[in-house]
C-alpha atoms as a PDB file:
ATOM      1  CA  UNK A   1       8.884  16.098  42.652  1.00  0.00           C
ATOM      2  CA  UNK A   2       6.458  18.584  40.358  1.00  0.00           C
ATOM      3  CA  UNK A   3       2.806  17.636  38.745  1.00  0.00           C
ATOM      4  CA  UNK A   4       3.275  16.309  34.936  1.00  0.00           C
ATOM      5  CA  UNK A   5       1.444  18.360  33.203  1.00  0.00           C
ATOM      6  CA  UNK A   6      -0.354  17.011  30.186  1.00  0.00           C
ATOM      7  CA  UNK A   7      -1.378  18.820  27.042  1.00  0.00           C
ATOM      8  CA  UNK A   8      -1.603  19.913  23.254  1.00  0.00           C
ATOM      9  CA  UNK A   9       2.129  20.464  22.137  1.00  0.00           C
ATOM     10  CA  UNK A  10       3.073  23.968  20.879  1.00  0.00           C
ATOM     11  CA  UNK A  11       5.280  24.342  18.443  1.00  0.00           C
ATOM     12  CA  UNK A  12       8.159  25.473  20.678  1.00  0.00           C
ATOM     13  CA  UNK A  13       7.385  22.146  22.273  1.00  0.00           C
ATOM     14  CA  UNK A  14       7.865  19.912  18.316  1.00  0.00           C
ATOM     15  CA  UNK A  15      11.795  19.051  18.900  1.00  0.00           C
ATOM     16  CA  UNK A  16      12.265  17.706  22.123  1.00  0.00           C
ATOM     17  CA  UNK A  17       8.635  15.909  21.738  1.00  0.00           C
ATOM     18  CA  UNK A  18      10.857  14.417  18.915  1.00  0.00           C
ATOM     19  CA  UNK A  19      13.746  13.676  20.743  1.00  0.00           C
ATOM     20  CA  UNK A  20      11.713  11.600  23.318  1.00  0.00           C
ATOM     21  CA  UNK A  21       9.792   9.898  21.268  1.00  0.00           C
ATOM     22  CA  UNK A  22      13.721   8.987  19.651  1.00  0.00           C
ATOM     23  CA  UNK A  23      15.112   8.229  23.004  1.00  0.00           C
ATOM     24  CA  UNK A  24      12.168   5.689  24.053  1.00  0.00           C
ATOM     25  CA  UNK A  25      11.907   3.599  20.953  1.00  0.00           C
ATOM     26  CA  UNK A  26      15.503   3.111  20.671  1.00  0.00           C
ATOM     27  CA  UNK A  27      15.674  -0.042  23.051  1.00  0.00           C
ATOM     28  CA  UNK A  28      13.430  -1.562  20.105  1.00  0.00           C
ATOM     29  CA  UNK A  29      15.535  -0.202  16.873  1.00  0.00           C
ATOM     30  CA  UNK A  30      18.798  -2.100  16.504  1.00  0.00           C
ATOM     31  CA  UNK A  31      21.410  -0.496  17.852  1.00  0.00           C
ATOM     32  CA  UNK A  32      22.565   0.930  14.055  1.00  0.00           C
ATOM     33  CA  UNK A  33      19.580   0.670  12.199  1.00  0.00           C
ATOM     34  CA  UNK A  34      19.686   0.444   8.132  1.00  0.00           C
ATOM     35  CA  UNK A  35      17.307   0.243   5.838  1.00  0.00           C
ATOM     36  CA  UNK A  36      13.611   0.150   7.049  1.00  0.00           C
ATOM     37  CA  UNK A  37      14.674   0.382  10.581  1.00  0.00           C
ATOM     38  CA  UNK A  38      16.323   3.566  10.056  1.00  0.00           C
ATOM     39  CA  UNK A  39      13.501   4.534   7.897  1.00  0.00           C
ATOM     40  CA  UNK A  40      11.123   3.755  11.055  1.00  0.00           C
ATOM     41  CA  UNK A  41      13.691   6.172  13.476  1.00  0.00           C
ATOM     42  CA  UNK A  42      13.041   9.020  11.140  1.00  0.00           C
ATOM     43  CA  UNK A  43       9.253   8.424  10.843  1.00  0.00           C
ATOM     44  CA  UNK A  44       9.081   8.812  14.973  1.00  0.00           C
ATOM     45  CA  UNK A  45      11.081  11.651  14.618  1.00  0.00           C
ATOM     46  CA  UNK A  46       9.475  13.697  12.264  1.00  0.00           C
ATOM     47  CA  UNK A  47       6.414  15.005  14.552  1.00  0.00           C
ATOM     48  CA  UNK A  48       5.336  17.175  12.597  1.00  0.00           C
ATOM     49  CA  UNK A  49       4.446  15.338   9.226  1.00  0.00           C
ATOM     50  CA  UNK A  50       1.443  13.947  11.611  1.00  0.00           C
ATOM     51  CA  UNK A  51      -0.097  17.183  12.740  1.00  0.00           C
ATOM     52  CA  UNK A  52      -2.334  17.144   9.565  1.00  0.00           C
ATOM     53  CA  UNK A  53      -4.327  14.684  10.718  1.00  0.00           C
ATOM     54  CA  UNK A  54      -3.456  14.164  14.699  1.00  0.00           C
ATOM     55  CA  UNK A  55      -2.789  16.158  17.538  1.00  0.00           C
ATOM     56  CA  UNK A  56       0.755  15.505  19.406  1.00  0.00           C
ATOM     57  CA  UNK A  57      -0.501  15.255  22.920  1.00  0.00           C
ATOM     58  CA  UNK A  58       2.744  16.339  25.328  1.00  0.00           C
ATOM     59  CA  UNK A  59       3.442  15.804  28.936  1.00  0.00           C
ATOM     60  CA  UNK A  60       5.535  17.915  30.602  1.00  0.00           C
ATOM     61  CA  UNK A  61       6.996  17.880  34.194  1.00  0.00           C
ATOM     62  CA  UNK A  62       8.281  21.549  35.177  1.00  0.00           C
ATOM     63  CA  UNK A  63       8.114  22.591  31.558  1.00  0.00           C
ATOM     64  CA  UNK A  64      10.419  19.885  29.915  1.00  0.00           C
ATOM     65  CA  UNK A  65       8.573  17.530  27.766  1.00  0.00           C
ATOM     66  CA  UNK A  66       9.279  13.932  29.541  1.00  0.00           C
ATOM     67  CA  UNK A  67       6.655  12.105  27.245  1.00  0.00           C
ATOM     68  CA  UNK A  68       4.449  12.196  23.797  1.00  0.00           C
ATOM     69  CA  UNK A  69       1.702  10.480  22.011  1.00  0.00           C
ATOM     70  CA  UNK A  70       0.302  11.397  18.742  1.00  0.00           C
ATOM     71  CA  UNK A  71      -3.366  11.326  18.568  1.00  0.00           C
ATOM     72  CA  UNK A  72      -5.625  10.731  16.101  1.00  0.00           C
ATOM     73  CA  UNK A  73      -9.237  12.236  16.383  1.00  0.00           C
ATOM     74  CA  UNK A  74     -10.106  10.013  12.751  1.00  0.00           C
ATOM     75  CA  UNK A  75      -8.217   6.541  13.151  1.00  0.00           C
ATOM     76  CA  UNK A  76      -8.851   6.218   8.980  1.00  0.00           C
ATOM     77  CA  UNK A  77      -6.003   9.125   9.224  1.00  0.00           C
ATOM     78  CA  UNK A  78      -3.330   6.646  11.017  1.00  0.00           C
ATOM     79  CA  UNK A  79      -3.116   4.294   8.190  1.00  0.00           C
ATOM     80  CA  UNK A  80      -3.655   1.160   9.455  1.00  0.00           C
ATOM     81  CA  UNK A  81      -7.302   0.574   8.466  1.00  0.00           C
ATOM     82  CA  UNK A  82      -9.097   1.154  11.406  1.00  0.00           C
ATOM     83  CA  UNK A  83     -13.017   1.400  11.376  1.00  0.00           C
ATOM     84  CA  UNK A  84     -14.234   5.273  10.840  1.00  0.00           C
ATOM     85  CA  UNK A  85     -15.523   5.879  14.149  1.00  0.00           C
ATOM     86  CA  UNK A  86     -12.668   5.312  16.141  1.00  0.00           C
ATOM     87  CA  UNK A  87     -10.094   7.175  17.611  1.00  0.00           C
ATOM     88  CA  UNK A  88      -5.821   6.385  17.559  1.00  0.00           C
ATOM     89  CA  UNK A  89      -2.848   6.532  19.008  1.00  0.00           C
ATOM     90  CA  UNK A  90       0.572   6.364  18.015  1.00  0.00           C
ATOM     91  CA  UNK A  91       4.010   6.804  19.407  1.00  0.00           C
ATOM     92  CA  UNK A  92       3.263   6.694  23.481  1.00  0.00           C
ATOM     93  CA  UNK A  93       6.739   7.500  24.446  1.00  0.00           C
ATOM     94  CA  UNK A  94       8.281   8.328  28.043  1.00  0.00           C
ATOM     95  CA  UNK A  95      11.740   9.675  28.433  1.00  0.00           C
ATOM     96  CA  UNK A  96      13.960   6.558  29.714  1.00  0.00           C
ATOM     97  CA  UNK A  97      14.987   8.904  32.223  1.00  0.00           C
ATOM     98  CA  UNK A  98      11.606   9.698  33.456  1.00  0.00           C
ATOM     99  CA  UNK A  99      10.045   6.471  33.635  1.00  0.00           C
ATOM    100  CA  UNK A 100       8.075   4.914  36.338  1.00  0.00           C
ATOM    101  CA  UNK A 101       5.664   8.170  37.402  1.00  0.00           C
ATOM    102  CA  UNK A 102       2.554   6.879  35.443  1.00  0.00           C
ATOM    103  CA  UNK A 103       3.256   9.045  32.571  1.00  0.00           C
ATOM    104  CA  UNK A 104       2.287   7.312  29.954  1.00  0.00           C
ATOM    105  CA  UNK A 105      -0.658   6.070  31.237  1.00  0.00           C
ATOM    106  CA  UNK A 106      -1.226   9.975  31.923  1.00  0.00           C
ATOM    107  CA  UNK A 107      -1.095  10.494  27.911  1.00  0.00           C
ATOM    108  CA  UNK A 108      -3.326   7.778  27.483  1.00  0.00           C
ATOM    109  CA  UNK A 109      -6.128   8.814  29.373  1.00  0.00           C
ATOM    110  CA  UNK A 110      -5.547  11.717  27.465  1.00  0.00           C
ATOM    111  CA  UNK A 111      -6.180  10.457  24.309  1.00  0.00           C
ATOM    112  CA  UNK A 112      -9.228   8.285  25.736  1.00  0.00           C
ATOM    113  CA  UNK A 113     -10.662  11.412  27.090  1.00  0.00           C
ATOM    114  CA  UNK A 114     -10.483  13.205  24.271  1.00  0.00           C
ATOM    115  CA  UNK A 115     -11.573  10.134  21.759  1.00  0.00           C
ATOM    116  CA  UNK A 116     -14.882  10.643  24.317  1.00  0.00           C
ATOM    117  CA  UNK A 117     -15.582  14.211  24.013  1.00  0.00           C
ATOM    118  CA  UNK A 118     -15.382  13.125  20.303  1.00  0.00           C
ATOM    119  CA  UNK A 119     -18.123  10.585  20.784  1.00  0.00           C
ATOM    120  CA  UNK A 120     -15.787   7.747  19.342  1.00  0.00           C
ATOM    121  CA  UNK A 121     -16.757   5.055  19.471  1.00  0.00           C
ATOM    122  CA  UNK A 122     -13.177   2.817  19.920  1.00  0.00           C
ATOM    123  CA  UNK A 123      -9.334   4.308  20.649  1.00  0.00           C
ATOM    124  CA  UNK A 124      -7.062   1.568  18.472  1.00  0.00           C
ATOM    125  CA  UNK A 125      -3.529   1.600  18.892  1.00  0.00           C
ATOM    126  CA  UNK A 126      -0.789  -1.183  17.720  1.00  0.00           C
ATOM    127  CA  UNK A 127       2.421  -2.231  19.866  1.00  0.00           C
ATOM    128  CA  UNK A 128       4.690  -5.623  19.253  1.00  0.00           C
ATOM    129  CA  UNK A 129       5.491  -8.411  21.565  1.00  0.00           C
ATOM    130  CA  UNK A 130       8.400  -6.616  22.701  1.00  0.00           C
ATOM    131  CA  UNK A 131       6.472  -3.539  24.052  1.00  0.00           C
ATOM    132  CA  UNK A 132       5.832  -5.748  27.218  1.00  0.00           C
ATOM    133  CA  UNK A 133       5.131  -2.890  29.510  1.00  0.00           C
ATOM    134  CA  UNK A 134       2.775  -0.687  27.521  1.00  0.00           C
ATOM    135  CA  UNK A 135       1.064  -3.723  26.329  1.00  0.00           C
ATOM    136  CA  UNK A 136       0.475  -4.506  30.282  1.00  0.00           C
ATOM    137  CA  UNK A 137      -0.511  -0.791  30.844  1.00  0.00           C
ATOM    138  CA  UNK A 138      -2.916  -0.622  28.627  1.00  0.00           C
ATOM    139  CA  UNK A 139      -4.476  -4.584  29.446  1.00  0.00           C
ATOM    140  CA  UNK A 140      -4.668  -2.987  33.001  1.00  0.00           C
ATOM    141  CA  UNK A 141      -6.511  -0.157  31.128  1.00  0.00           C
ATOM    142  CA  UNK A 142      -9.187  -2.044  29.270  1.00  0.00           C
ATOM    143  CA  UNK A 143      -7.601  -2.346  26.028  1.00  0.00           C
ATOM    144  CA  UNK A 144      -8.316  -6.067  24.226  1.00  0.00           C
ATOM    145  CA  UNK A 145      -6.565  -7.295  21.339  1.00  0.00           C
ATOM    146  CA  UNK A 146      -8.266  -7.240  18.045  1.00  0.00           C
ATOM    147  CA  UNK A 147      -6.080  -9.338  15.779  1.00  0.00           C
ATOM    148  CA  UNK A 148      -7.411  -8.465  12.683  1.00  0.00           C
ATOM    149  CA  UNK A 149      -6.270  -4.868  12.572  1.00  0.00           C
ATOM    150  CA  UNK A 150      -2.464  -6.831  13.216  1.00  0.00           C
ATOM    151  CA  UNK A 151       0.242  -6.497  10.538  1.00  0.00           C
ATOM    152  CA  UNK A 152       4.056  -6.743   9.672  1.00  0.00           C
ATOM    153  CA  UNK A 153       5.761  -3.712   8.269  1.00  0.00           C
ATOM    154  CA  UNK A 154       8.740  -5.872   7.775  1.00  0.00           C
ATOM    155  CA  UNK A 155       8.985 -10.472   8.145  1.00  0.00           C
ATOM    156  CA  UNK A 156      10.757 -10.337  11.905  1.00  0.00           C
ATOM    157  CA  UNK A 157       8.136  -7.698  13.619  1.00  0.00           C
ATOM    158  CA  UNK A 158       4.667  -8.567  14.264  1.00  0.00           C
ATOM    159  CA  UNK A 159       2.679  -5.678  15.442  1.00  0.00           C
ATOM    160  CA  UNK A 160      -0.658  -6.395  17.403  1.00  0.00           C
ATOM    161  CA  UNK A 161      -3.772  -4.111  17.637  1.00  0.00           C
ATOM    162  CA  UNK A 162      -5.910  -3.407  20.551  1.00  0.00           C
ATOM    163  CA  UNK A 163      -9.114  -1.338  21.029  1.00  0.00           C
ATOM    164  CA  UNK A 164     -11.051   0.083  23.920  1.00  0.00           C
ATOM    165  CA  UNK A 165     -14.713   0.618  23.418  1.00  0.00           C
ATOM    166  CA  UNK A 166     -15.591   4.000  24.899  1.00  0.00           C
END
């Protein structure tokens, strides 16, 4: 078994970053998503309308990207209103098929570790009740729900904030 190997994405790198970050939120999309759901599939899919204003953060394991978060130096720039001097993250996603190595934990202390060489002073992130095993990742992590960065993009999905104070 190789060393994941975690860093910035290059733009060789963009598509299959894309492709992962498809493959792991689709146990969450209905299985033939309309209307904002399919709307939601496209927005995790299109990596690079983020780069503006975050870095995708890629982990690779013997040069084939097996995970992705999008990271966001400025939280203001994820769109959620979270406080100025924070830090984001968006879009952890592991390869189904690569589960169960500590990845995504891996692109998380990424993020936090960047987010501290930034001298932010929070890393916010949302996930819903469904995320189960990211949402016990990052509890294990530190991470503490702050319910009044919370929202509903559409009535059946609640999606719940956390922070960690760096």
């Amino acid at each position: 078994m190789s060393a994941i190997v975690v860093r910035t994405a290059t733009a060789p790198d963009l598509d299959a970053a894309a492709a992962v970050m498809v493959a792991a939120y689709a146990e969450y999309l209905p299985p033939d998503p309309t209307g904002p759901w399919l709307a939601y599939r496209e927005e995790i899919r299109d990596v690079r309308r983020r780069l503006g204003a975050a870095t995708l953060v890629v982990a690779a394991d013997a040069g084939r990207i097996v995970g992705a978060v999008t990271y966001y130096p400025d939280a203001t720039q994820e769109g959620h209103g979270w406080p100025p001097s924070w830090a984001a993250i968006r879009l952890l996603a592991v390869d189904p098929a690569a589960r169960g190595r500590g990845t995504g934990r891996l692109l998380t202390e990424e993020c936090l570790r960047r987010a501290r060489v930034a001298r932010r002073a929070a890393v916010g992130l949302h996930t819903t009740p469904l995320m189960a095993v990211a949402r016990a990742m990052y509890e294990r992590m530190g991470f503490v729900r702050v319910p009044q960065y919370d929202f509903s993009p559409v009535p059946q999905m609640h999606v719940m904030a956390y922070r960690l104070a760096l």
